[in-house]
Protein backbone atom coordinates (compact mmCIF):
# COMPACT_ATOMS: atom_id res chain seq x y z
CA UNK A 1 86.21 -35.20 43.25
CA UNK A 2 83.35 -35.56 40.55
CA UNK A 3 81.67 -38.37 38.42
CA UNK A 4 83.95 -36.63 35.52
CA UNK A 5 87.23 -36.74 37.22
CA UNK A 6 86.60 -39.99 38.45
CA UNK A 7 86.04 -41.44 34.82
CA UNK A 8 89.06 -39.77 33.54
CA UNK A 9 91.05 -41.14 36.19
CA UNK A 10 89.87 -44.80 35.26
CA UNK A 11 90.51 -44.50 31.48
CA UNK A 12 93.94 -42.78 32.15
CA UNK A 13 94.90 -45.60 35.01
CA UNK A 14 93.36 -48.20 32.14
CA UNK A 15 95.75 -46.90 29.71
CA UNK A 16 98.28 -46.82 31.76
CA UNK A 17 98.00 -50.73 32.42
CA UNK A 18 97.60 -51.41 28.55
CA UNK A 19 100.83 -49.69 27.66
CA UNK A 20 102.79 -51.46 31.14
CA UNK A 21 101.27 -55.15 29.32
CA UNK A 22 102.59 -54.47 25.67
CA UNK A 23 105.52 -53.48 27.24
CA UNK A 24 106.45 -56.32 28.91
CA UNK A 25 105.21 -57.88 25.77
CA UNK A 26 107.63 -56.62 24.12
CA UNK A 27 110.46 -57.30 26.43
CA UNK A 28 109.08 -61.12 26.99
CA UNK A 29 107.91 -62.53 23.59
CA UNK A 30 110.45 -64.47 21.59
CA UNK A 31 110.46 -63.59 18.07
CA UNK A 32 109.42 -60.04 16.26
CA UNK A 33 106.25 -60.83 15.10
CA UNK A 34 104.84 -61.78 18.54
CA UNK A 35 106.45 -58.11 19.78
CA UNK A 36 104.99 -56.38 16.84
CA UNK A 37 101.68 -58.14 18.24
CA UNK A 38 101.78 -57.34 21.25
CA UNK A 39 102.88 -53.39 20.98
CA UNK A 40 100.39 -53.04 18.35
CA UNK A 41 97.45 -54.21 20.07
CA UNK A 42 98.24 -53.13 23.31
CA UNK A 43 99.73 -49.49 22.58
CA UNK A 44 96.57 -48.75 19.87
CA UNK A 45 94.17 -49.88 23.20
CA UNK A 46 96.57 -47.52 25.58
CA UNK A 47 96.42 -44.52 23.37
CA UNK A 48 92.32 -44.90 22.81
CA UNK A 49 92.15 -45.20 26.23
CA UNK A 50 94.80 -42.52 27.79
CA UNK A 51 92.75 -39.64 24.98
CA UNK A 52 89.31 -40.94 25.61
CA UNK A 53 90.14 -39.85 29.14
CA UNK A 54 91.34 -36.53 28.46
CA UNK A 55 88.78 -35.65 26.67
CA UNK A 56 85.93 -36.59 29.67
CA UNK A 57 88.75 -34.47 31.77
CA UNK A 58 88.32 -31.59 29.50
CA UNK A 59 84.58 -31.97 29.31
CA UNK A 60 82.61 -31.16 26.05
CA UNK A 61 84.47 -28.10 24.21
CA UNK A 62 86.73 -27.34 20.95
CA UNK A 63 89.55 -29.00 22.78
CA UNK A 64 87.79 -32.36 23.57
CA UNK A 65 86.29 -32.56 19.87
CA UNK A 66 90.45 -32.38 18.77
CA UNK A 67 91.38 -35.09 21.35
CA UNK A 68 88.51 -37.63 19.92
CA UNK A 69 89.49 -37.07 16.24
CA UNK A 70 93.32 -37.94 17.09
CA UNK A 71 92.06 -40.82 18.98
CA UNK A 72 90.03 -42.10 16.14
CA UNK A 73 93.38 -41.02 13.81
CA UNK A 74 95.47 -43.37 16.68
CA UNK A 75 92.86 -45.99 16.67
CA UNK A 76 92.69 -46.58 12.64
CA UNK A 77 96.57 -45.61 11.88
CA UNK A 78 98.47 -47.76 14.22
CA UNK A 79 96.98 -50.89 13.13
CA UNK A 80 97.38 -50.12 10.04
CA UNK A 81 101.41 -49.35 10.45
CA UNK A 82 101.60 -52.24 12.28
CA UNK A 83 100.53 -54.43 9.61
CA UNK A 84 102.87 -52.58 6.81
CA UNK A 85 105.50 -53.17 9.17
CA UNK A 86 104.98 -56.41 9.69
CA UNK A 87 104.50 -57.38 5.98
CA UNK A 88 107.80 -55.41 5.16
CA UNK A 89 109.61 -57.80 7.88
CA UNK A 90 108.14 -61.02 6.30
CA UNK A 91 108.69 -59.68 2.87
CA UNK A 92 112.56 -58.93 4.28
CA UNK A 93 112.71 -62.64 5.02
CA UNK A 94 112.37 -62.42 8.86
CA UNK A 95 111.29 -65.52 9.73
CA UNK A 96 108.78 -66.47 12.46
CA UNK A 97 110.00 -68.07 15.32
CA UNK A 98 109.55 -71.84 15.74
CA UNK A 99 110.55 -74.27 18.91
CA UNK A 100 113.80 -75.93 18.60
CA UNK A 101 115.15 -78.89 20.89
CA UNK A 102 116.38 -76.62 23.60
CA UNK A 103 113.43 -74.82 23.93
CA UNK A 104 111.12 -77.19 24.78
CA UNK A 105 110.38 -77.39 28.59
């Protein structure tokens, strides 16, 4: 196995761990701003990562070029929904969630 396979292996596993935390992130949190959060920072970071290592896996060539720009696309666009969507929601009146008697431990 090579330096470049190794590398690619790392950013895929890497990825892979990002997108299993904003999961559970999203199954975990309490309200839908702390989801939104969560998926949004962690998904953007899984993506970045999961491409970036396709790319060393391809090695430099037409088709590695393409998988950088759609990270960068990833990397600036899902931030960027997830703060229209989140604006939308508050906008919408969702409220934020706040502790109540019976939540307090």
């Amino acid at each position: 196995m090579s330096i470049k396979e190794i590398l690619a292996v790392l950013f895929l596993l890497s990825g892979f761990f990002f997108f299993l935390t904003a999961t559970l992130g999203l199954l975990r949190f309490p309200d839908f701003y702390a989801r939104l959060h969560a998926t949004g920072k962690g998904d953007t970071l899984a993506v970045t990562l999961c491409l970036i290592g396709l790319a060393v896996y391809q090695g430099i060539s037409v088709n590695s070029i393409k998988i950088v720009f759609i990270a960068v696309f990833m990397f600036l666009a899902q931030p960027t929904a997830t703060h229209a969507i989140s604006r939308a929601a508050f906008r919408c009146g969702v409220l934020p969630w706040t502790i109540t008697e019976g939540d307090e431990q």
